[in-house]
Protein backbone atom coordinates (compact mmCIF):
# COMPACT_ATOMS: atom_id res chain seq x y z
CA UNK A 1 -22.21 -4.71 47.83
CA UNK A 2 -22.91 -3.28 51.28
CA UNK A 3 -26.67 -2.35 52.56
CA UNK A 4 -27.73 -1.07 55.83
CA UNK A 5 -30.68 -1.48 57.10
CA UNK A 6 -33.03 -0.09 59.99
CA UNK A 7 -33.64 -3.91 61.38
CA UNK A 8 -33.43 -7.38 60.70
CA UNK A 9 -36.83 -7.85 59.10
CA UNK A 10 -36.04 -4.79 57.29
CA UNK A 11 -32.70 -6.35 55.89
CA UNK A 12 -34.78 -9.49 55.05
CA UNK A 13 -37.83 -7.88 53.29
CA UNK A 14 -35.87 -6.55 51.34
CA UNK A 15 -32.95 -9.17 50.44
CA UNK A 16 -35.82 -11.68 49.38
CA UNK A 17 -37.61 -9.10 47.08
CA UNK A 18 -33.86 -8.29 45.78
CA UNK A 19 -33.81 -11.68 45.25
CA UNK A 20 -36.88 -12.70 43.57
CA UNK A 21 -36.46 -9.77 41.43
CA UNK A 22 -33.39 -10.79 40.12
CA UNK A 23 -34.57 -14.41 39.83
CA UNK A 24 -37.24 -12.71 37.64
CA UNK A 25 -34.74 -10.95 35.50
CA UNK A 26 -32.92 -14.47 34.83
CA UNK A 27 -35.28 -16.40 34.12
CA UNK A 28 -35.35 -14.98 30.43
CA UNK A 29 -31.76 -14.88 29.87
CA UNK A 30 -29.05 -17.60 29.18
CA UNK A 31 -27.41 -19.23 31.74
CA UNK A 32 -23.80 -17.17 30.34
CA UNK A 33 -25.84 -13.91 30.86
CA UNK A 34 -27.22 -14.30 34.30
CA UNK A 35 -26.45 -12.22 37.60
CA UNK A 36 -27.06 -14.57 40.67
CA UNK A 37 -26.23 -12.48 44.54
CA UNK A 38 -25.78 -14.41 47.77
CA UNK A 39 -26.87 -12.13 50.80
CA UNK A 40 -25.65 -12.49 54.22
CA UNK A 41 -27.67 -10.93 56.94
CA UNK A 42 -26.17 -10.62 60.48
CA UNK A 43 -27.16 -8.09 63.34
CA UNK A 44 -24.08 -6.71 64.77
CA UNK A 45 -21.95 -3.48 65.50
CA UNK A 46 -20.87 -1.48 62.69
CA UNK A 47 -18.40 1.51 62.56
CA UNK A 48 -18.56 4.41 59.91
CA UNK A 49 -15.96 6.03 58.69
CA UNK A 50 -15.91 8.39 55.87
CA UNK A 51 -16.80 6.41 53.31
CA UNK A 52 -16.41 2.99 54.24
CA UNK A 53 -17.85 0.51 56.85
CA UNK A 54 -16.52 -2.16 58.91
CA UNK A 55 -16.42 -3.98 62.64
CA UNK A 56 -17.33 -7.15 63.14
CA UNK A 57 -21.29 -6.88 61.99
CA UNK A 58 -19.75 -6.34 58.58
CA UNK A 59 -17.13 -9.37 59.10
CA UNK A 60 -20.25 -12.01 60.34
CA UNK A 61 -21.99 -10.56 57.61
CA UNK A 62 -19.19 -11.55 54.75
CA UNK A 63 -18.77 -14.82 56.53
CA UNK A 64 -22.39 -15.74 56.42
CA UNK A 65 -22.59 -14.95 52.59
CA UNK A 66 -20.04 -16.58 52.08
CA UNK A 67 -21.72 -19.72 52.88
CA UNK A 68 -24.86 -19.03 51.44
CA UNK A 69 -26.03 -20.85 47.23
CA UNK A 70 -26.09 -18.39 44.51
CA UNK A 71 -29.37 -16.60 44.68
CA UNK A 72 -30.34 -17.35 48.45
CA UNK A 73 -30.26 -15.49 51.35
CA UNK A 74 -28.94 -16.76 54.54
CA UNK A 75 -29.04 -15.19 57.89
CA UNK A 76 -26.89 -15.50 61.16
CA UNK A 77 -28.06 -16.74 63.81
CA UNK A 78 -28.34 -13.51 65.56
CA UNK A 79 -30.40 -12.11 62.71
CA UNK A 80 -32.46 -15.44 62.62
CA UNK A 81 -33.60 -15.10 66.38
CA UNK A 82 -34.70 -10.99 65.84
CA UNK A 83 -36.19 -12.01 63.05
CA UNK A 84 -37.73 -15.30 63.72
CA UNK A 85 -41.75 -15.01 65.00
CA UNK A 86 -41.26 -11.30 65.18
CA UNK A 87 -43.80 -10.60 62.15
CA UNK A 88 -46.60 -13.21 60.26
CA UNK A 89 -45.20 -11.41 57.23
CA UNK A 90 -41.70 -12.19 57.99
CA UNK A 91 -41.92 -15.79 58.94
CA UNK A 92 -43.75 -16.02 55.47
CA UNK A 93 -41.21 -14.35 53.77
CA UNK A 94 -38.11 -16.92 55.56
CA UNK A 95 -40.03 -19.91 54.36
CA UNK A 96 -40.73 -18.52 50.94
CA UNK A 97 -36.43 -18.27 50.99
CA UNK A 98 -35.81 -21.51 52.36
């Protein structure tokens, strides 16, 4: 799956609640029956085109997730430093992930 969003914090507020959601939604379930996501989160240029996206945001992106545990989110490092001290709420919400 492929989300864009407005900003970095943005794209993390809203990968964490994703998250935790999900979590939530486990939690009663057997382990056979559970969804688990990783989410990658990189600032970068995009391009549209029709119905499809791609450049290298999208590549970091895939790369990134690709790295990340089943049910975490891990950012880039470009995401990291627009997102990192920006907002209390934010900072709150990256050590709530980590």
């Amino acid at each position: 799956m492929l989300v864009e969003f407005a900003s970095a914090v943005d794209a993390v507020r809203g990968a964490v609640e994703s998250q935790r959601a999900i979590a939530e939604r486990n939690a009663s379930l057997p382990k056979d029956q559970r969804i688990e996501f990783r989410i990658g989160i990189h600032v970068g240029d995009i391009i549209f085109d029709e119905n499809d996206i791609f450049g290298d945001g999208v590549n970091v992106a895939a790369r990134v997730e690709n790295e990340c545990e089943p049910g975490g989110v891990y950012l880039s490092d470009d995401a990291f430093r627009q997102v990192r001290g920006r907002r209390r709420s934010c900072s709150r919400i990256l050590a709530s992930a980590c």
